[in-house]
C-alpha atoms as a PDB file:
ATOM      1  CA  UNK A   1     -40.800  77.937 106.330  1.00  0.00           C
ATOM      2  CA  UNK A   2     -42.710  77.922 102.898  1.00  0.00           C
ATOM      3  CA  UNK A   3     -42.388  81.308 101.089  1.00  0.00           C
ATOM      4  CA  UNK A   4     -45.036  83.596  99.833  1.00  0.00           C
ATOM      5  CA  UNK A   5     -46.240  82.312  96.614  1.00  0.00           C
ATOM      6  CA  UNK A   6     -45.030  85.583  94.929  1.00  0.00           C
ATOM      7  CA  UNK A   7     -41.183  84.707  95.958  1.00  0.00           C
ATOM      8  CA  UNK A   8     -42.157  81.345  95.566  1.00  0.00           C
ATOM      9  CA  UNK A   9     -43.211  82.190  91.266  1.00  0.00           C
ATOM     10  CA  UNK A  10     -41.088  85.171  90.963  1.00  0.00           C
ATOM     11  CA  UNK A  11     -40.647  87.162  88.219  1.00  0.00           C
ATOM     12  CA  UNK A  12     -38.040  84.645  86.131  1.00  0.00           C
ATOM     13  CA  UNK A  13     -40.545  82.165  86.457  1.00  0.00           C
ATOM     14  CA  UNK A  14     -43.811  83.878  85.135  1.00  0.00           C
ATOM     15  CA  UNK A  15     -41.131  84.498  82.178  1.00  0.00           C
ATOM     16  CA  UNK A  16     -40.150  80.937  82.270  1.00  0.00           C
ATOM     17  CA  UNK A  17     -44.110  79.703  81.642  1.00  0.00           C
ATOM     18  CA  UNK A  18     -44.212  82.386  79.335  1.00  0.00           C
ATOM     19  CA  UNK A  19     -41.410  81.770  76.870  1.00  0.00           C
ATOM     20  CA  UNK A  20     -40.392  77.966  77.650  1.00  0.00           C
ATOM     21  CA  UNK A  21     -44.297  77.170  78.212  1.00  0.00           C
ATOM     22  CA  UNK A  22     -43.121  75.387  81.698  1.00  0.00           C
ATOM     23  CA  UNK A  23     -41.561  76.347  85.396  1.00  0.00           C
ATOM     24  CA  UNK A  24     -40.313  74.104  87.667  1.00  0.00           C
ATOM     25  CA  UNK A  25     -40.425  75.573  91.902  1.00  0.00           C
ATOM     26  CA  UNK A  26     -39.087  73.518  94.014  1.00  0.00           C
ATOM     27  CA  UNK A  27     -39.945  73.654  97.886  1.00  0.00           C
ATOM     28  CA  UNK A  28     -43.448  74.938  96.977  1.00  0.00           C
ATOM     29  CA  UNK A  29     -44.918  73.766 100.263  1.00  0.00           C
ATOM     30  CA  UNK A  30     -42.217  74.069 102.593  1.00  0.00           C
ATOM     31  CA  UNK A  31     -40.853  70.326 104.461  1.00  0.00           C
ATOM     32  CA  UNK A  32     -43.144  70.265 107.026  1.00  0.00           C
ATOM     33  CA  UNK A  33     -46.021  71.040 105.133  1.00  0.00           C
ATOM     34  CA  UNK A  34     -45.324  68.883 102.378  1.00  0.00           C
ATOM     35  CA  UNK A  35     -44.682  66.294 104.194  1.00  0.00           C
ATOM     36  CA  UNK A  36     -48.034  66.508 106.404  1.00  0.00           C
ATOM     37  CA  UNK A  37     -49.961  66.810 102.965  1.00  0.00           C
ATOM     38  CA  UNK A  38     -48.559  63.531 102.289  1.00  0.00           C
ATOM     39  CA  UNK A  39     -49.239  61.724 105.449  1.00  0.00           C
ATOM     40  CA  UNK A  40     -53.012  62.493 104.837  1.00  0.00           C
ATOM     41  CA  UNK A  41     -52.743  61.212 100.877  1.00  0.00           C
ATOM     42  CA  UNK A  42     -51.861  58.359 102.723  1.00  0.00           C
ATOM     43  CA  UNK A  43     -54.847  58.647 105.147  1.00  0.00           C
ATOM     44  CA  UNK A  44     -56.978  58.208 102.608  1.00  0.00           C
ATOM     45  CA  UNK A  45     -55.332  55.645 100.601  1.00  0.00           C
ATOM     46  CA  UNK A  46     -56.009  53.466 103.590  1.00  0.00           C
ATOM     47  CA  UNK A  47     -59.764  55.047 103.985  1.00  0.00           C
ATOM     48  CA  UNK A  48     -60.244  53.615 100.336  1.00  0.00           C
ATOM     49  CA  UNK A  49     -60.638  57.046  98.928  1.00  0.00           C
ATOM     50  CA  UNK A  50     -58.616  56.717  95.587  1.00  0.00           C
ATOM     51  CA  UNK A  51     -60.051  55.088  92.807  1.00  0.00           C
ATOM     52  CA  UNK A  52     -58.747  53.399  89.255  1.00  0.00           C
ATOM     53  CA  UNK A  53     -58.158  56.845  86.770  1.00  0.00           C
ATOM     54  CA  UNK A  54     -60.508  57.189  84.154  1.00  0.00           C
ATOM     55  CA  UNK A  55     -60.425  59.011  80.665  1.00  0.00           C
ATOM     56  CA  UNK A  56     -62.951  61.205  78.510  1.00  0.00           C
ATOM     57  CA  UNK A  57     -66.059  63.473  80.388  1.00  0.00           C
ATOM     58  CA  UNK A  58     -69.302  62.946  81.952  1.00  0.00           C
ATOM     59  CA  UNK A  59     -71.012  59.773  81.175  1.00  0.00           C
ATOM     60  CA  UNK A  60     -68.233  58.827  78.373  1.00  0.00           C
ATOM     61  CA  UNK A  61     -65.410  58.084  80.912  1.00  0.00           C
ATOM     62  CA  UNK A  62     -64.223  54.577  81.008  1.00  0.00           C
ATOM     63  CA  UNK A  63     -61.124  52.737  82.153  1.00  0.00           C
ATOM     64  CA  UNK A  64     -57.886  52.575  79.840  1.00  0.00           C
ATOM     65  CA  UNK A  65     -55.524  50.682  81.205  1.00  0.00           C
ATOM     66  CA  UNK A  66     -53.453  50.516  78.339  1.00  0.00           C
ATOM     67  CA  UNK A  67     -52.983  54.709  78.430  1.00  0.00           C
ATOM     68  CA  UNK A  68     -53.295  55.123  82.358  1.00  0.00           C
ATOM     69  CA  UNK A  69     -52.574  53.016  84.957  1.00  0.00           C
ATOM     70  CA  UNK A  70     -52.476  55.585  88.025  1.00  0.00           C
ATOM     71  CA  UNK A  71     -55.469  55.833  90.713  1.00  0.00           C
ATOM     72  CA  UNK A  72     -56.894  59.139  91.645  1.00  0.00           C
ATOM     73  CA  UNK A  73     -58.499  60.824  94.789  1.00  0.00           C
ATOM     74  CA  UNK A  74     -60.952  63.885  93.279  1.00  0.00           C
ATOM     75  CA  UNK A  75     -61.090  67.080  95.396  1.00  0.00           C
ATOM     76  CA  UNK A  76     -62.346  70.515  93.704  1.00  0.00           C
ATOM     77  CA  UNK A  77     -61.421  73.646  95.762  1.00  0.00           C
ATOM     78  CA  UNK A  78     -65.006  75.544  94.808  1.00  0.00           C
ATOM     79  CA  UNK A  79     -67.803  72.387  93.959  1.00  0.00           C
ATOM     80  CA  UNK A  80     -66.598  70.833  97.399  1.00  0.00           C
ATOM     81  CA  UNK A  81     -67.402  67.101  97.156  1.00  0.00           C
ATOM     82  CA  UNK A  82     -68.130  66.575  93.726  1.00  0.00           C
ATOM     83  CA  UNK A  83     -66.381  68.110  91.300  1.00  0.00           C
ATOM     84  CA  UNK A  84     -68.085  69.713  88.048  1.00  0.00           C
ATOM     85  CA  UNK A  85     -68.224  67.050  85.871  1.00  0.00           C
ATOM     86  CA  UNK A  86     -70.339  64.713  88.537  1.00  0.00           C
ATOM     87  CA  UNK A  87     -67.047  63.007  89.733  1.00  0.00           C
ATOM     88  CA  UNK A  88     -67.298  62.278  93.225  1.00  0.00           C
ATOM     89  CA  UNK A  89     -65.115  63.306  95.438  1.00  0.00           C
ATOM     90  CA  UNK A  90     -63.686  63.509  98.998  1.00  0.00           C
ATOM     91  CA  UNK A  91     -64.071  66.817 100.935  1.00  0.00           C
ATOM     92  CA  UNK A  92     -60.668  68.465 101.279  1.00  0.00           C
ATOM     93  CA  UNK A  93     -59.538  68.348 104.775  1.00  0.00           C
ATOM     94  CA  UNK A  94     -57.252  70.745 106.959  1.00  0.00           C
ATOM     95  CA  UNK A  95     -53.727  69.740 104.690  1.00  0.00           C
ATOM     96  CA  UNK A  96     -55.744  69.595 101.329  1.00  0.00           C
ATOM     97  CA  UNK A  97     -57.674  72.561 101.775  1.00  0.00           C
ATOM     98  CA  UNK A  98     -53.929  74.883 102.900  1.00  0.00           C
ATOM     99  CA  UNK A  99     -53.031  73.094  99.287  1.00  0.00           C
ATOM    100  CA  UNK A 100     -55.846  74.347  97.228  1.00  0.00           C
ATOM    101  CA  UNK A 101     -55.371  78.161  99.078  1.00  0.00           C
ATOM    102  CA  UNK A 102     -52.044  78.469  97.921  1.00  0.00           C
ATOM    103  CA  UNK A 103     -52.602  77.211  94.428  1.00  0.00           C
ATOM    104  CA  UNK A 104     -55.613  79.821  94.303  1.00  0.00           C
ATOM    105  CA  UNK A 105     -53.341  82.454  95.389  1.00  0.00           C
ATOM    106  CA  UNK A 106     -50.740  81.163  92.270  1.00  0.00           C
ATOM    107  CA  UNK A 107     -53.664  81.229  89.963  1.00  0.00           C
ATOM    108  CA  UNK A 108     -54.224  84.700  91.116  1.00  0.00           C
ATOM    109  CA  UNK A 109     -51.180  85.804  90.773  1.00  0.00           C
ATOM    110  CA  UNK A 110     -50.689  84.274  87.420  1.00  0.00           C
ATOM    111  CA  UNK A 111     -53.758  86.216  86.405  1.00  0.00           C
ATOM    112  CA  UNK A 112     -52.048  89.122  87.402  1.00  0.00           C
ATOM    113  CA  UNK A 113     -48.784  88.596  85.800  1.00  0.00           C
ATOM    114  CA  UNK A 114     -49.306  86.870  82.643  1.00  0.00           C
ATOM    115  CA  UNK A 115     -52.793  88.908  81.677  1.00  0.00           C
ATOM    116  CA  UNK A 116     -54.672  85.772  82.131  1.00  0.00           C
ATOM    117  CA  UNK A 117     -58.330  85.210  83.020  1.00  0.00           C
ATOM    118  CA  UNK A 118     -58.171  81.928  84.870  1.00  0.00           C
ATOM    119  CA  UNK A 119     -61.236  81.448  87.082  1.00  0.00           C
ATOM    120  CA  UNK A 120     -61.497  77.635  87.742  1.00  0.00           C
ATOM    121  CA  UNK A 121     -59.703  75.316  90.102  1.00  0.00           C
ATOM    122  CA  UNK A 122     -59.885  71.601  90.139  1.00  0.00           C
ATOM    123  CA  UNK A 123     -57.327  69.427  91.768  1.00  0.00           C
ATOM    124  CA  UNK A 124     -56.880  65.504  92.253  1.00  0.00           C
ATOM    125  CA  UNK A 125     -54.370  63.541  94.461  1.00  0.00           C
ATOM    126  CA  UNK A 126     -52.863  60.697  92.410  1.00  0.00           C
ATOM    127  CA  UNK A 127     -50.824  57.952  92.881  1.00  0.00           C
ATOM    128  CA  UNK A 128     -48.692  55.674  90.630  1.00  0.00           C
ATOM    129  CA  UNK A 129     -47.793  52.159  92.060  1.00  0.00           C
ATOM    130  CA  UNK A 130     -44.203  50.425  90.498  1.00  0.00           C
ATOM    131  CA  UNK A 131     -44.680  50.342  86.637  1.00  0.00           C
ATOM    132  CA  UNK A 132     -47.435  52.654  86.586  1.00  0.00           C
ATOM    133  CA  UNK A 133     -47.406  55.389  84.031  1.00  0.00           C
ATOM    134  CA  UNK A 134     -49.679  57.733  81.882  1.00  0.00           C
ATOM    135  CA  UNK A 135     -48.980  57.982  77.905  1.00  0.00           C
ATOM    136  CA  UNK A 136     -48.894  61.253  76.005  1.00  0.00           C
ATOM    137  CA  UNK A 137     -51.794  63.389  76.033  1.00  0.00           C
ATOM    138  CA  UNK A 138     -53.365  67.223  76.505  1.00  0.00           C
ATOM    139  CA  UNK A 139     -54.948  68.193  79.352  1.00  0.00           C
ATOM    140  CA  UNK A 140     -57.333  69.392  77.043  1.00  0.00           C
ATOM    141  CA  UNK A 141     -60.247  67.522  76.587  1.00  0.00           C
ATOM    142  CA  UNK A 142     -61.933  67.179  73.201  1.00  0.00           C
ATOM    143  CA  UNK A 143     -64.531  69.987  72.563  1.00  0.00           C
ATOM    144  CA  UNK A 144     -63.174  71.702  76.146  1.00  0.00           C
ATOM    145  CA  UNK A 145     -60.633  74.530  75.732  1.00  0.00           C
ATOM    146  CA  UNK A 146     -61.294  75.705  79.514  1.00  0.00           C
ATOM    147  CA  UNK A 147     -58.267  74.543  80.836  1.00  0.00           C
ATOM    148  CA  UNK A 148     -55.367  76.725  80.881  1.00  0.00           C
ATOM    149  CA  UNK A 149     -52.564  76.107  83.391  1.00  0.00           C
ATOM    150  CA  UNK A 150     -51.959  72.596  84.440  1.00  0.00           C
ATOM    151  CA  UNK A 151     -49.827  71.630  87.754  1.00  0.00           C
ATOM    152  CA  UNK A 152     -48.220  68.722  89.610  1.00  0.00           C
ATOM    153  CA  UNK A 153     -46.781  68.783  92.893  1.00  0.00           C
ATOM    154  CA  UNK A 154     -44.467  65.688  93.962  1.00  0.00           C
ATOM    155  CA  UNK A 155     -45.073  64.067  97.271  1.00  0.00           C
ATOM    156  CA  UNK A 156     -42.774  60.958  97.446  1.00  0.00           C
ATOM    157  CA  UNK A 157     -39.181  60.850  98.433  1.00  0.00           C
ATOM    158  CA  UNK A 158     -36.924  59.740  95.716  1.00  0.00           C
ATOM    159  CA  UNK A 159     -35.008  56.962  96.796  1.00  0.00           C
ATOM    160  CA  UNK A 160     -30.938  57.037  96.002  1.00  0.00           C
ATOM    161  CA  UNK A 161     -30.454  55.920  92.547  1.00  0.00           C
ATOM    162  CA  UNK A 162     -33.784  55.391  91.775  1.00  0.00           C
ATOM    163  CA  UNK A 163     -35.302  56.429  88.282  1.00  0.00           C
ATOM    164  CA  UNK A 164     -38.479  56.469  86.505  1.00  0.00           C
ATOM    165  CA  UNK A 165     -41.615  58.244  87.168  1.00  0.00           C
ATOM    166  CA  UNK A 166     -40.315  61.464  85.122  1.00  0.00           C
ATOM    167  CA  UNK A 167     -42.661  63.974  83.989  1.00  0.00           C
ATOM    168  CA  UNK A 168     -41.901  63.992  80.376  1.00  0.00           C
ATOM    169  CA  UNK A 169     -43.044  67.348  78.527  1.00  0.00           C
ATOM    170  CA  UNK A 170     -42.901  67.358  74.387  1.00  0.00           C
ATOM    171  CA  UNK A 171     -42.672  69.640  71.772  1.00  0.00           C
ATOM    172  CA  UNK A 172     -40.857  72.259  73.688  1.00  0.00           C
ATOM    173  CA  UNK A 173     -37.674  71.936  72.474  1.00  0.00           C
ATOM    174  CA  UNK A 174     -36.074  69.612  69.863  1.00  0.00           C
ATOM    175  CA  UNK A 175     -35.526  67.057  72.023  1.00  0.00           C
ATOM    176  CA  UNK A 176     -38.297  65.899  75.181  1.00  0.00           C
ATOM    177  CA  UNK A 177     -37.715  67.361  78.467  1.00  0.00           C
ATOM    178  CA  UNK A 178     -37.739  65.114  81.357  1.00  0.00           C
ATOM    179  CA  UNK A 179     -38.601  66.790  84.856  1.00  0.00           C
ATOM    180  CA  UNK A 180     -37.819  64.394  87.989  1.00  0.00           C
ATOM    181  CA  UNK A 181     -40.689  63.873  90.566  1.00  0.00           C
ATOM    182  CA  UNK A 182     -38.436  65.094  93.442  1.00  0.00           C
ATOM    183  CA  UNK A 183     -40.135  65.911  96.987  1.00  0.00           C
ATOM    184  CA  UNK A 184     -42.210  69.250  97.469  1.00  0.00           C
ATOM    185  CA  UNK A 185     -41.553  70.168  93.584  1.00  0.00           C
ATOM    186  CA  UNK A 186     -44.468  71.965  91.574  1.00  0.00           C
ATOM    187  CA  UNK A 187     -44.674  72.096  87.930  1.00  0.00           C
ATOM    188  CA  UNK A 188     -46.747  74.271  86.274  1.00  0.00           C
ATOM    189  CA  UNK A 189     -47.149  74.362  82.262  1.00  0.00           C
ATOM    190  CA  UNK A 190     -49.491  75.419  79.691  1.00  0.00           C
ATOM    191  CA  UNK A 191     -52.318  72.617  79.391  1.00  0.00           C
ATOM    192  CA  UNK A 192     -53.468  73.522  75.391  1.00  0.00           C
ATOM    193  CA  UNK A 193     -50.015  73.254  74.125  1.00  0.00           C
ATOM    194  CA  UNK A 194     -47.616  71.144  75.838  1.00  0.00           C
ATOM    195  CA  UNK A 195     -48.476  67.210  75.130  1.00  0.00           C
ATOM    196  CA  UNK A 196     -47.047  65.381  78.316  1.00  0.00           C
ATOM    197  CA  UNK A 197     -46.536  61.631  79.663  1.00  0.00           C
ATOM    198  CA  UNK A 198     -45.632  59.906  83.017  1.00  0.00           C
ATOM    199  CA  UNK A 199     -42.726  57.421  82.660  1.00  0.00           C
ATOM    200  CA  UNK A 200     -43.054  54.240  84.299  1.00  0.00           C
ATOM    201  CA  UNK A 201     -42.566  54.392  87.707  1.00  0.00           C
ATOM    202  CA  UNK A 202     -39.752  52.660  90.093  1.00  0.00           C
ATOM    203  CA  UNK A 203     -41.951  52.859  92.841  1.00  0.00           C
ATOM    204  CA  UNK A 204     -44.786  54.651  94.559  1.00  0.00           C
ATOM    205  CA  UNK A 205     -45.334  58.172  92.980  1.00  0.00           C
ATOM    206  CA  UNK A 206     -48.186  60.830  94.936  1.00  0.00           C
ATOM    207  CA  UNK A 207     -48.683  64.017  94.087  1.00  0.00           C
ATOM    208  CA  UNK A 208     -51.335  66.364  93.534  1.00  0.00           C
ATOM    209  CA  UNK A 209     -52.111  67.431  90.065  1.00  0.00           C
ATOM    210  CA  UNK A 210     -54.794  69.765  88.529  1.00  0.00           C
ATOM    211  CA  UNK A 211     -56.032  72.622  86.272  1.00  0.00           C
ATOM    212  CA  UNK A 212     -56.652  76.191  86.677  1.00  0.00           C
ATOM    213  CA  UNK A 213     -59.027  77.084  83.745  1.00  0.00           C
ATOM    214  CA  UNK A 214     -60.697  79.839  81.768  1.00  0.00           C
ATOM    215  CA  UNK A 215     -64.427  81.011  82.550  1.00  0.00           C
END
């Protein structure tokens, strides 16, 4: 049984994000909720719903393979099927949308406990195939500071043995720290300051990743 998202991001970890700029929670859903999130990623991987990632805004966004080489699957948890800058998307259904409540509860309870005005939601499913990865970058984009709080949650089983596909966060300490894309783990760090890359993957990576963001 998942816990409330206050036990869930207790006190030690709003002082985590706070001082380290990062938390790591692990069991964030709960098994059996992760793992029926997952089953419907899959859904719509079959459905045809994800689509080859992008970079820059708006009309400007283009294909980079040699930065990104992950697909993506747009929800947004107010806009509904298109999310605000005109990138379509698929309406959340019943395992998506019990996603997006609890990470609208965290971002209220981050505004809460960290004195933050966060107002904004969007959210993506992504998924990196074997040798897939994402190169260093800012969730920021240029000329945007809205984005505040950035998050990942992990939705594939890590095979024994098996590396790559580490979240690799810079700049926080003297040397990188590498987080592991275990099952039903969310990370949460500070999307204006912490530069952060995806390490080539072993094998299929999903997970749900997104922004919570200023007014």
């Amino acid at each position: 049984m998942r816990t409330s998202v206050e036990s869930a991001f207790d006190e030690p970890a709003v002082d985590l994000l706070a001082a380290d700029g990062y938390v790591v929670v692990d069991d964030w859903l709960g098994h059996a909720g992760a793992v029926a999130l997952r089953d419907h990623l899959l859904s719509l991987m079959e459905l045809g719903c994800f689509a080859t990632a992008r970079i820059g805004a708006g009309s400007g966004r283009q294909e980079a393979l040699e930065l990104r080489r992950d697909r993506v699957c747009w929800f947004d948890a107010e806009a509904g099927p298109e999310a605000r800058d005109g990138r379509l998307g698929v309406l959340p259904g019943h395992e998506v949308g019990l996603f997006l409540a609890r990470m609208a509860l965290l971002r209220e309870h981050l505004n809460r406990t960290c004195f933050l005005s966060l107002a904004g939601l969007e959210c993506h499913a992504t998924c990196y195939e074997a040798g897939a990865f994402y190169a260093a970058h800012l969730d920021t984009p240029v000329g945007d500071s809205r984005r505040v709080i950035s998050f990942t949650h992990y939705l594939s089983e890590r095979r024994s043995g098996e590396s790559g596909g580490c979240l690799r966060l810079h700049g926080l300490h003297a040397t990188p720290v590498d987080i592991e894309p275990l099952f039903d783990r969310l990370v949460v760090f500070k999307s204006r300051s912490t530069v952060h890359e995806v390490m080539p993957v072993a094998a299929r990576r999903l997970s749900m990743t997104g922004w919570m963001s200023g007014a």
